[in-house]
C-alpha atoms as a PDB file:
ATOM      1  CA  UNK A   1      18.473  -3.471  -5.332  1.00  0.00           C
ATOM      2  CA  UNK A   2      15.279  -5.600  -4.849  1.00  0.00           C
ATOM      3  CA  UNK A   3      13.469  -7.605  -7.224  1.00  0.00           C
ATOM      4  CA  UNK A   4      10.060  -7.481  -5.838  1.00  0.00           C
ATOM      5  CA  UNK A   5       7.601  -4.908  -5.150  1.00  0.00           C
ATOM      6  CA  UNK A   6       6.995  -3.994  -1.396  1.00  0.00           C
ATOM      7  CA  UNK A   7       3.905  -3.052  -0.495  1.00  0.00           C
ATOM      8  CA  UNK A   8       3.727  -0.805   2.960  1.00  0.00           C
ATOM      9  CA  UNK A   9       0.146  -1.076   4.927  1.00  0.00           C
ATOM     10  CA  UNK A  10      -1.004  -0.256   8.506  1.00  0.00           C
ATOM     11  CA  UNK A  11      -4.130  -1.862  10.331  1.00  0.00           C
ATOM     12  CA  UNK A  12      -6.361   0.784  12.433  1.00  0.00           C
ATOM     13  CA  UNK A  13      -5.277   1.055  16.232  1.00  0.00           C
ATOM     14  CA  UNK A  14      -7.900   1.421  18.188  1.00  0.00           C
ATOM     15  CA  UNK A  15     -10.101   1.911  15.892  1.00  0.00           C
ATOM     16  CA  UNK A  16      -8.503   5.032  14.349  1.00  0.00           C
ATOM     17  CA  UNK A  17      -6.163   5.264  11.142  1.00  0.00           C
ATOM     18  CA  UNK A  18      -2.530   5.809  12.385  1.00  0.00           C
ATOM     19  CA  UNK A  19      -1.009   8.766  11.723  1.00  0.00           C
ATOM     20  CA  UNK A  20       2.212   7.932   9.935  1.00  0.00           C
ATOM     21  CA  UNK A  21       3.866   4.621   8.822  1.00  0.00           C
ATOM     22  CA  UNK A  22       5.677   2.878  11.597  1.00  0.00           C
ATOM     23  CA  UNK A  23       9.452   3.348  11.181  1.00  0.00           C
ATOM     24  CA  UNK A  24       9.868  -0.288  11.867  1.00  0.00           C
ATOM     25  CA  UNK A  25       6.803  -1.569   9.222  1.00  0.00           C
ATOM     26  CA  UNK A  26       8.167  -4.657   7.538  1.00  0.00           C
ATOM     27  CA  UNK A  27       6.834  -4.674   3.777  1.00  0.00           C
ATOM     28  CA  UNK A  28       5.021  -7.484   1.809  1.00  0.00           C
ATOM     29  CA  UNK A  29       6.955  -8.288  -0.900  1.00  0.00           C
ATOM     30  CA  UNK A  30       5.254  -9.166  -4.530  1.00  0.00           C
ATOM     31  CA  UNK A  31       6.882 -10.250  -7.594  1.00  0.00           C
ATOM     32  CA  UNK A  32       4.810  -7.713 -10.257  1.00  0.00           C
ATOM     33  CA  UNK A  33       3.440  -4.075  -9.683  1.00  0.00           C
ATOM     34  CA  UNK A  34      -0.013  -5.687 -10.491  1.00  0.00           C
ATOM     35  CA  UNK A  35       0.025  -8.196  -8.093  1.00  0.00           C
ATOM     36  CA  UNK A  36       1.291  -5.480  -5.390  1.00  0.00           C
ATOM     37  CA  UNK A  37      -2.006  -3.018  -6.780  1.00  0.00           C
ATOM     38  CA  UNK A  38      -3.978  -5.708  -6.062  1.00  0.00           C
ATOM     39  CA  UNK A  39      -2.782  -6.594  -2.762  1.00  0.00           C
ATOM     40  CA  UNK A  40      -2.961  -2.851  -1.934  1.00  0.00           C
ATOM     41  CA  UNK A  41      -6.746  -2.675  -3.015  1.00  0.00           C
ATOM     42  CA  UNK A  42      -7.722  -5.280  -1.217  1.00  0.00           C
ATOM     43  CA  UNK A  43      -6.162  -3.578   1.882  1.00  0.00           C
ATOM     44  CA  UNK A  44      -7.930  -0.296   1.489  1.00  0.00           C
ATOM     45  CA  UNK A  45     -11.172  -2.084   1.414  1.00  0.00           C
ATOM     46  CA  UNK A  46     -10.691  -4.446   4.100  1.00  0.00           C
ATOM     47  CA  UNK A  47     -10.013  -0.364   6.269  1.00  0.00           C
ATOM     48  CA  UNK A  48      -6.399  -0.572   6.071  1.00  0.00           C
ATOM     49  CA  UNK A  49      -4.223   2.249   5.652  1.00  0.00           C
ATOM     50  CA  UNK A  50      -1.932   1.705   2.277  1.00  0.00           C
ATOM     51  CA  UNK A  51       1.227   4.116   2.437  1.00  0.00           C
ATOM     52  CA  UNK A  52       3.109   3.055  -0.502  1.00  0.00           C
ATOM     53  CA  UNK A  53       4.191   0.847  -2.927  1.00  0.00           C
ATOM     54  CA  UNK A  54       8.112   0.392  -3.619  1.00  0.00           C
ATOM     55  CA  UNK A  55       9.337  -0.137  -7.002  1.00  0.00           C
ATOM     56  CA  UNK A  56      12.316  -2.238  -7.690  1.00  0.00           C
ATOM     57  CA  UNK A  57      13.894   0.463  -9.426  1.00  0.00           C
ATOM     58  CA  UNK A  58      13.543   2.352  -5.957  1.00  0.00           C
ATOM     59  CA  UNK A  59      10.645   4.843  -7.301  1.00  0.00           C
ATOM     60  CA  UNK A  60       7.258   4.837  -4.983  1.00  0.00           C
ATOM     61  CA  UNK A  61       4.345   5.092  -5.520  1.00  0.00           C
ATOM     62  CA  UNK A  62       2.103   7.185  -2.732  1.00  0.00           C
ATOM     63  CA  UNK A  63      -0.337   6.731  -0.753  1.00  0.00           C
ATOM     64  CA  UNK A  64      -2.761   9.725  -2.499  1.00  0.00           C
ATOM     65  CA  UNK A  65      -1.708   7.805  -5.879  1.00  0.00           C
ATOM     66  CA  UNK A  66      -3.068   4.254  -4.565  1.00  0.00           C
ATOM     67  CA  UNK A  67      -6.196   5.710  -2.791  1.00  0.00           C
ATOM     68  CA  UNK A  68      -6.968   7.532  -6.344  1.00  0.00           C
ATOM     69  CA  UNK A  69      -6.544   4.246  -8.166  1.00  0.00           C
ATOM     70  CA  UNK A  70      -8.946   2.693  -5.447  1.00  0.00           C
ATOM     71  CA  UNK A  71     -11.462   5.364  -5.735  1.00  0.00           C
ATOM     72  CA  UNK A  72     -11.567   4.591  -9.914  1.00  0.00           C
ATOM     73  CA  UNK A  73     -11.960   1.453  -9.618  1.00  0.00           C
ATOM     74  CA  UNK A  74     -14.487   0.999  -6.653  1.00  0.00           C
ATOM     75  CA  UNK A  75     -16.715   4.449  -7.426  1.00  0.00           C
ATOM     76  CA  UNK A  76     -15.864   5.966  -3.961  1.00  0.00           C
END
């Protein structure tokens, strides 16, 4: 089991949001769920596409869950 949180993102292609998370995405790994939030944050507003979040205990948490967190923090 890992000791970090992984944080899953995509950048646009073209332009355009892709459609699912690459099978081979490699995850950025953070030591604490709060610095992986964070990270994750500043992904969505930078356009980025955040799919999840990993848990060291293997739980996730989704996409819908980050972007709601985003939206209550930012207003949007």
């Amino acid at each position: 089991m890992s000791t970090s949180f992984r944080l899953y993102y995509t950048d646009p292609i073209n332009g355009r949001p892709a459609t699912a998370l690459p099978a081979n995405a490699l995850p950025l790994a953070y030591p604490t769920e709060y610095e992986a939030t964070k990270a994750a944050m500043q992904a969505i507003s930078t356009g980025r596409i955040v799919w999840r979040i990993e848990r060291p205990d293997g739980t996730v948490i989704m996409r819908e869950e980050i972007e709601f967190l985003y939206q209550g923090q930012t207003g949007k």
